[in-house]
N, C-alpha and C. Protein backbone atom coordinates (compact mmCIF):
# COMPACT_ATOMS: atom_id res chain seq x y z
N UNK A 1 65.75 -1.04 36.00
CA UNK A 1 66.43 -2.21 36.50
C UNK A 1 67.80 -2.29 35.84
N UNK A 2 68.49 -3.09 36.51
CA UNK A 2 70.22 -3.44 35.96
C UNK A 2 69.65 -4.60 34.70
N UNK A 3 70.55 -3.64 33.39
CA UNK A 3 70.70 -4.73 32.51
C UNK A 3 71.53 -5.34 32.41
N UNK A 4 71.78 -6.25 33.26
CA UNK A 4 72.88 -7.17 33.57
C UNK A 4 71.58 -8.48 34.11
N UNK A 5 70.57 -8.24 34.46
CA UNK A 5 70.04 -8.76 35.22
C UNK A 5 68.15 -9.38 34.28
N UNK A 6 67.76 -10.31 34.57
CA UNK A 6 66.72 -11.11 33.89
C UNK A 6 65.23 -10.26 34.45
N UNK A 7 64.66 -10.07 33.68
CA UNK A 7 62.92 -9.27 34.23
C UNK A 7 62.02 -10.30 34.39
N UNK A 8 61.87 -10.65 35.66
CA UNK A 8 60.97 -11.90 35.81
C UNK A 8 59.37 -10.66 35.93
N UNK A 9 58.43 -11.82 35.33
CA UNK A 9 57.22 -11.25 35.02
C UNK A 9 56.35 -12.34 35.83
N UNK A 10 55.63 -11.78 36.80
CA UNK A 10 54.52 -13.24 37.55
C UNK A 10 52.99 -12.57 37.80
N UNK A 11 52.28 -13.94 37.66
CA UNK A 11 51.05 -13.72 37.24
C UNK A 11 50.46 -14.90 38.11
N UNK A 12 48.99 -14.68 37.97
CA UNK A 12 47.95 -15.43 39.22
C UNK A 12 47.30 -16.45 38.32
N UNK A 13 48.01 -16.02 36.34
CA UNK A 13 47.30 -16.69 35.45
C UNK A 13 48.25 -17.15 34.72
N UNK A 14 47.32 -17.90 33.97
CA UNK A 14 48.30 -18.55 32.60
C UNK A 14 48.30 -17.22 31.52
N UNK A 15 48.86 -16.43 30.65
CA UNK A 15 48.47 -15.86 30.24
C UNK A 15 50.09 -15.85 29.26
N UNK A 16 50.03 -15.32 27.78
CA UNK A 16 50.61 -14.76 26.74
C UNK A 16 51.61 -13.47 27.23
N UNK A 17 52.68 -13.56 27.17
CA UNK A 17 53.26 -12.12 27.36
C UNK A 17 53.77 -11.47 25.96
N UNK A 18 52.77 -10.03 25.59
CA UNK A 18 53.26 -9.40 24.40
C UNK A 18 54.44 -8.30 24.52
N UNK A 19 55.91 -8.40 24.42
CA UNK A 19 56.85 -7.49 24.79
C UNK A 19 57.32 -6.77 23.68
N UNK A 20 57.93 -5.94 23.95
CA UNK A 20 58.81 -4.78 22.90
C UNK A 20 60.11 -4.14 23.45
N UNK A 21 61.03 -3.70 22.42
CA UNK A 21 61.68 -2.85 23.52
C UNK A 21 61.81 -1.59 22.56
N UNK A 22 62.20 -0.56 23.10
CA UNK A 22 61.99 0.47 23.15
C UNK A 22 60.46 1.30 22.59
N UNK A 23 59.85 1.38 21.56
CA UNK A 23 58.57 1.85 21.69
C UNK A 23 58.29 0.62 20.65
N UNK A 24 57.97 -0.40 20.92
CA UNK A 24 57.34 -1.33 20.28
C UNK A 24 58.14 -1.74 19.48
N UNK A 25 59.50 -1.30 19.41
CA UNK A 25 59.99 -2.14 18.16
C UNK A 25 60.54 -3.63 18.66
N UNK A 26 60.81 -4.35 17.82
CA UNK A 26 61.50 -6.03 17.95
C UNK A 26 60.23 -6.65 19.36
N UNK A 27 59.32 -6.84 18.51
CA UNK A 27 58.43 -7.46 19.46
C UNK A 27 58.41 -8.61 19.11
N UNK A 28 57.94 -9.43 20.32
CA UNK A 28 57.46 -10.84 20.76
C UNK A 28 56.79 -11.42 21.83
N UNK A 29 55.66 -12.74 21.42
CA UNK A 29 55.25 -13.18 22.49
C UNK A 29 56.03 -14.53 22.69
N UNK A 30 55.75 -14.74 24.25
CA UNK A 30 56.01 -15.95 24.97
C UNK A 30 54.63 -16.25 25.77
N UNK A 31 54.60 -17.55 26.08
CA UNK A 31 53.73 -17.82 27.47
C UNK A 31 53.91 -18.05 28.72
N UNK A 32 53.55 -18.11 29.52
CA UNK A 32 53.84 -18.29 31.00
C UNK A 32 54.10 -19.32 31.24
N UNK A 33 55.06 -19.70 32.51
CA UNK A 33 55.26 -21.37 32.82
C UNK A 33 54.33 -21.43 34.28
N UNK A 34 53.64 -22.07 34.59
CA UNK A 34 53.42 -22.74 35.97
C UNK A 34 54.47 -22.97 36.61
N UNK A 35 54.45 -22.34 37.94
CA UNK A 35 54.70 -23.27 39.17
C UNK A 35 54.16 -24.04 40.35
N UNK A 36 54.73 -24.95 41.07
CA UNK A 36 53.90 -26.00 41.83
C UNK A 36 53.27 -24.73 42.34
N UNK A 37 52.79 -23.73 42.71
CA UNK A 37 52.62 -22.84 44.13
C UNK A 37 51.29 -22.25 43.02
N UNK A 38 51.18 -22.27 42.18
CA UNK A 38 50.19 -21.93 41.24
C UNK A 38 50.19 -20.49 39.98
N UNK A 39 51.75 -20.05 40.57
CA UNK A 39 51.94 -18.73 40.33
C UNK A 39 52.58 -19.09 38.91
N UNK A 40 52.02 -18.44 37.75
CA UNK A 40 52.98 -18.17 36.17
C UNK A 40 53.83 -17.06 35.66
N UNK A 41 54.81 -17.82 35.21
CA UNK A 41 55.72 -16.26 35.45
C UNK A 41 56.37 -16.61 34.11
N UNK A 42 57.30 -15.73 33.57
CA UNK A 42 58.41 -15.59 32.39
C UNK A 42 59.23 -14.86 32.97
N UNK A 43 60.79 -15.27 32.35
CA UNK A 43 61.65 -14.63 32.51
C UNK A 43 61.73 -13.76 31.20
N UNK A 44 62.58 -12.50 30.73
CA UNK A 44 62.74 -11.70 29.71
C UNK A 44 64.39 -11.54 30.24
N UNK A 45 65.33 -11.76 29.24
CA UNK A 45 66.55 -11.66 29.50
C UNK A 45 66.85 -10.13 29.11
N UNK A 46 67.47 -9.35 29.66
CA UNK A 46 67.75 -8.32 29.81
C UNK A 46 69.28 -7.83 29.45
N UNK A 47 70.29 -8.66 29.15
CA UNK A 47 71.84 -8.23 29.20
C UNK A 47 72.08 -8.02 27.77
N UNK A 48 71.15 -8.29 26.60
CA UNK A 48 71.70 -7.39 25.35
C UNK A 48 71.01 -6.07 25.12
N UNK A 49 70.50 -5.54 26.83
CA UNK A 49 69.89 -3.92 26.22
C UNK A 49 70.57 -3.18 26.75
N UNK A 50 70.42 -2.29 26.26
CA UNK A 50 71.43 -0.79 27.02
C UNK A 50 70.85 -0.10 27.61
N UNK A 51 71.42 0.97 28.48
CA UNK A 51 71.16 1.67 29.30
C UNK A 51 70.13 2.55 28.84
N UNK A 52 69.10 3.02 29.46
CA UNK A 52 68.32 3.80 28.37
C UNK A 52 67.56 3.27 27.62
N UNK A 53 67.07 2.00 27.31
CA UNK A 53 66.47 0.87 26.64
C UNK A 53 65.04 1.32 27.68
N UNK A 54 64.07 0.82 27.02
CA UNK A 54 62.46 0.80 27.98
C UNK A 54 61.90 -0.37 27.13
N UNK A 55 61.92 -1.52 28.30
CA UNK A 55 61.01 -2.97 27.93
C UNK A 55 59.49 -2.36 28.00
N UNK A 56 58.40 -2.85 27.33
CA UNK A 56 57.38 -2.43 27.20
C UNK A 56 56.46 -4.07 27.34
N UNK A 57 55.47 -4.17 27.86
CA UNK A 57 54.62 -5.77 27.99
C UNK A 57 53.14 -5.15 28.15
N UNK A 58 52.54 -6.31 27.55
CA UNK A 58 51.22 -6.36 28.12
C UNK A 58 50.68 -7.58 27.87
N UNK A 59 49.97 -8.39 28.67
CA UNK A 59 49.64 -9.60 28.27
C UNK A 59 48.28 -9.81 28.43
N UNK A 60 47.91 -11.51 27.70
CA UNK A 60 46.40 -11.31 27.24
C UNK A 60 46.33 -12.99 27.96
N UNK A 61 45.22 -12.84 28.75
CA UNK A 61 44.75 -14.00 29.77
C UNK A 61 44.58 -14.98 29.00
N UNK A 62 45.11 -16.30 29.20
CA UNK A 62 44.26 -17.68 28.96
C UNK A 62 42.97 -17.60 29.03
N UNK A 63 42.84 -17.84 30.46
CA UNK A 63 41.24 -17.71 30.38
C UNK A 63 40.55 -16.31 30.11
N UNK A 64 39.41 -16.74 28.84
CA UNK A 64 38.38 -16.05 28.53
C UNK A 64 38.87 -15.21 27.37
N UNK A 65 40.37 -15.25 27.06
CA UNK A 65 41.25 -15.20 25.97
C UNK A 65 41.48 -13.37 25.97
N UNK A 66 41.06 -12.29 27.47
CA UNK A 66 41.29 -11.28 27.23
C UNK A 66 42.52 -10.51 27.47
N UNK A 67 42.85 -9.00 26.59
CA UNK A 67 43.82 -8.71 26.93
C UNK A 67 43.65 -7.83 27.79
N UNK A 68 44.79 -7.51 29.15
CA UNK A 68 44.49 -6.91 30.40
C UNK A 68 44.16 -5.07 29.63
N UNK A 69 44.35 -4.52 28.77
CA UNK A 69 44.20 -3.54 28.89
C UNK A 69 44.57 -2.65 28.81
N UNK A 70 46.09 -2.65 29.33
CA UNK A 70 47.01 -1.98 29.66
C UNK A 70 48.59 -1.94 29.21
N UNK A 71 49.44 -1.42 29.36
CA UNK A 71 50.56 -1.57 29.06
C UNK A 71 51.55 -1.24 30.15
N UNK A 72 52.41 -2.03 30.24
CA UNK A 72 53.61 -1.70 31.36
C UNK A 72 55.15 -1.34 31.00
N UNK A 73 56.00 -0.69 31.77
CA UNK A 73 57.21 -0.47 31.18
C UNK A 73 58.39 -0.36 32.57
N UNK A 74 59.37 -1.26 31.65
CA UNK A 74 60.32 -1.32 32.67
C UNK A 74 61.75 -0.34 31.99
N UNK A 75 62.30 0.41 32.71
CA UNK A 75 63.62 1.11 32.47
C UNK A 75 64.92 0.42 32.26
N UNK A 76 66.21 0.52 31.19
CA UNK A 76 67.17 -0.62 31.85
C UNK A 76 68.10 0.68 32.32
N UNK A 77 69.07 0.13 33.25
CA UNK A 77 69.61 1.54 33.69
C UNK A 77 70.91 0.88 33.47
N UNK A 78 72.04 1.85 33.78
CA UNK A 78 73.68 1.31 33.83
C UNK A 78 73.99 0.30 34.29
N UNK A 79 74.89 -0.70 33.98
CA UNK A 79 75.34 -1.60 34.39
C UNK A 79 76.17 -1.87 35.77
């Protein structure tokens, strides 16, 4: 994605988002916001990474308190 540009993250749940960028370093969580429509999402601001940067997430459900499992990764590319 353009790092110029915000990584919206949406979900069917309430759930914790655990992020990193490049291989886990400078990590942090946030939580999800509701919307009226039922859908939870976060934004992750994206314009202090560089090209070549890889966002990394995985998040862990409200309910039943599990984590999905998995890990995801987004690319930042040239501006």
């Amino acid at each position: 994605m353009n790092a110029e540009k915000i990584l919206r993250i949406e979900l069917l749940g309430a759930a914790i988002i655990h992020r990193g960028e490049g291989d886990w370093q400078r990590t942090g969580d946030v939580e999800t916001s509701a919307t009226w429509l039922g859908v939870h999402f976060v934004d992750l601001p994206a314009t202090k990474l560089r090209a070549g940067t890889r966002v990394r997430f995985t998040f862990r459900w409200r309910e039943g308190a599990r984590w999905e499992g998995r890990d995801f990764a987004v690319g930042m590319a040239d501006r």
